[in-house]
Protein backbone atom coordinates (compact mmCIF):
# COMPACT_ATOMS: atom_id res chain seq x y z
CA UNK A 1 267.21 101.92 15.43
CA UNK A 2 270.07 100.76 17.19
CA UNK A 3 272.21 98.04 16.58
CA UNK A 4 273.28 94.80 19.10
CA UNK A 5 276.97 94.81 19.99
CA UNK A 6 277.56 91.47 20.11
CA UNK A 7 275.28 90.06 17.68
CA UNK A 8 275.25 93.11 15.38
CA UNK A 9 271.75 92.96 14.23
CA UNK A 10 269.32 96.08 14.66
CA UNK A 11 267.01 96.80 17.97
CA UNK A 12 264.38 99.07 18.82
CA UNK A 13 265.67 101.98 20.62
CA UNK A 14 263.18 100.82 24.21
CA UNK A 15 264.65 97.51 24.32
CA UNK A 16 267.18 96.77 27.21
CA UNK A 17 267.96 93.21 26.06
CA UNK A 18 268.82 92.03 22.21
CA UNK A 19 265.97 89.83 21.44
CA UNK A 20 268.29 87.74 19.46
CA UNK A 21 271.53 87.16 21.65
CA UNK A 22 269.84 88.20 24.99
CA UNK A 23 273.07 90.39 25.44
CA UNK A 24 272.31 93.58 27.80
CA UNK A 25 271.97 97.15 25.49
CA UNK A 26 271.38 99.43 28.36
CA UNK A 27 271.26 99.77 32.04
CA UNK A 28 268.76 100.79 33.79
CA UNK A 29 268.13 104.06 35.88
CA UNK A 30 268.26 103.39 39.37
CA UNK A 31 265.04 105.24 40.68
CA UNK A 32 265.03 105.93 44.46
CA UNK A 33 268.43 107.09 47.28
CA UNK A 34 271.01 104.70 48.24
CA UNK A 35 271.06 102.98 51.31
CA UNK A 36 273.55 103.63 53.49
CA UNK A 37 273.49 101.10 56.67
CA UNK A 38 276.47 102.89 58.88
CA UNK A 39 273.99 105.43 59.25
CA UNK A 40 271.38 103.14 60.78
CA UNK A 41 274.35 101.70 62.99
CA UNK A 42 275.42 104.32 64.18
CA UNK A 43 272.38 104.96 65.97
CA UNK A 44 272.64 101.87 67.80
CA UNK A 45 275.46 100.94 69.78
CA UNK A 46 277.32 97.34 68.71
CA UNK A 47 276.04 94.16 70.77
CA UNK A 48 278.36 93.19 73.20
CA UNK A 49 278.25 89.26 74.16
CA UNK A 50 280.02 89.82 77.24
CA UNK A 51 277.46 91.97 78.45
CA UNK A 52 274.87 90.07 77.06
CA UNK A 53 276.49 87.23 79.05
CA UNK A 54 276.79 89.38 82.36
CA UNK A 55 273.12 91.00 82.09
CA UNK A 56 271.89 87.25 82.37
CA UNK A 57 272.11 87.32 86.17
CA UNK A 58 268.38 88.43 85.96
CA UNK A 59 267.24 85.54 83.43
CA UNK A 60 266.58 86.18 80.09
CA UNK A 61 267.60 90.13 80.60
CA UNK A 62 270.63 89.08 78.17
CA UNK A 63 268.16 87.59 75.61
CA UNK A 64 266.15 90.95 75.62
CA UNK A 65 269.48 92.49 74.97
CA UNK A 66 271.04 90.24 72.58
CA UNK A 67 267.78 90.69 70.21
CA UNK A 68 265.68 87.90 71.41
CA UNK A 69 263.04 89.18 73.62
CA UNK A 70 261.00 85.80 73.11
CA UNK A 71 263.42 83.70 74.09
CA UNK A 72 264.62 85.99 77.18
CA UNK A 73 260.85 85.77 78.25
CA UNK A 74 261.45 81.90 77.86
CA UNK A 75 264.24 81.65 80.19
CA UNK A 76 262.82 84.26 82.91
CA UNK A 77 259.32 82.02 82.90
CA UNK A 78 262.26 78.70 83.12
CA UNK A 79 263.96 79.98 85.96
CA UNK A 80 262.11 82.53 87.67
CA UNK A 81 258.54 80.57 87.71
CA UNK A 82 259.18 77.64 89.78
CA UNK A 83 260.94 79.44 91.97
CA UNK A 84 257.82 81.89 92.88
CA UNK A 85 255.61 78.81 92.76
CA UNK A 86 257.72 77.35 95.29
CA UNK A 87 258.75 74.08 93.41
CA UNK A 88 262.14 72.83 93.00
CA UNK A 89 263.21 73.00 89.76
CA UNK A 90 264.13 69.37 88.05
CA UNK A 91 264.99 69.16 84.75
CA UNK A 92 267.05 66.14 84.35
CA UNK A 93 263.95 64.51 82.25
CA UNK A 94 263.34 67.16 80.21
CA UNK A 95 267.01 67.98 79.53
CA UNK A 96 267.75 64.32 78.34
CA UNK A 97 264.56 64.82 76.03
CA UNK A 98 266.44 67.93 74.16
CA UNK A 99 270.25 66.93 74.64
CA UNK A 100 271.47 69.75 77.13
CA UNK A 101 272.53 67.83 80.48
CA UNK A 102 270.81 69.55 83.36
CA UNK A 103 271.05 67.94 85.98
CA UNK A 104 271.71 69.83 88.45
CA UNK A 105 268.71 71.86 87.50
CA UNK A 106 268.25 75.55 87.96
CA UNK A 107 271.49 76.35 88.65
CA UNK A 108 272.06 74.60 85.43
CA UNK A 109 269.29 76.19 83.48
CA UNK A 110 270.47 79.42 84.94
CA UNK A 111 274.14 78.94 83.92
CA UNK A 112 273.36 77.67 80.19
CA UNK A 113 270.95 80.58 79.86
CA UNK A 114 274.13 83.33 80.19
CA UNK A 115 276.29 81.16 77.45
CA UNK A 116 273.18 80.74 75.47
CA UNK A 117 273.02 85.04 75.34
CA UNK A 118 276.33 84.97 74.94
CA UNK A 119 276.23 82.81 71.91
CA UNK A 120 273.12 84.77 70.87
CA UNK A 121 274.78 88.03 71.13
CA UNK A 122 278.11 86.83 69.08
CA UNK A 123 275.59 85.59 66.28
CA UNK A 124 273.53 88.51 66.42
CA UNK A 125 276.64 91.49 66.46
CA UNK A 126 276.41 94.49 64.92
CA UNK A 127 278.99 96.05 63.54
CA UNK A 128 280.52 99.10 64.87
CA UNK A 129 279.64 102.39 62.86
């Protein structure tokens, strides 16, 4: 039997806790390897928002980059969609509803989508292995 350290009383030898004082006897063996994550960076290279920023001159290209494919595929269906439909894009109503002023509408939608990447990219950054 073993005794408690802070409580002094004695303990089976299995037990990792005192029953008594709840005070830790033993720790643990860690089964399994250590994770190291600057391997797994290093693989991929760090996000960049600028480029995330500058790849947005094809819609939603940025997104893709920045880690948000869904989002990018958002934007490009936005932007790109009306425009091969042959409809001019107004979203003055729609961009009241949600708070971002667009009125002067693609252009606009276009324009907020390369700081939105950006901003998604600077939230999203990796860091450098």
């Amino acid at each position: 039997m073993q005794t408690c350290s802070r409580c002094e009383r004695p303990v089976a030898p299995e037990a990792l806790f005192c029953p008594q004082c709840g005070a830790q006897l033993k720790v643990p063996s860690v089964q399994g390897e250590i994770i190291d994550g600057t391997r797994r960076f290093a693989k991929h290279p760090p996000i960049r928002p600028g480029r995330a920023a500058r790849l947005s001159i094809i819609p939603g290209l940025g997104h893709w980059y920045a880690g948000a494919p869904a989002k990018g595929l958002v934007f490009f269906a936005a932007i790109v969609g009306p425009l091969v439909v042959g409809t001019e894009l107004d979203l003055t109503v729609i961009g009241a509803a949600v708070g971002i002023p667009l009125d002067i509408g693609g252009l606009g939608l276009w324009a907020f989508c390369a700081y939105d990447a950006y901003r998604t990219a600077r939230n999203r950054m990796r860091p450098a292995a």
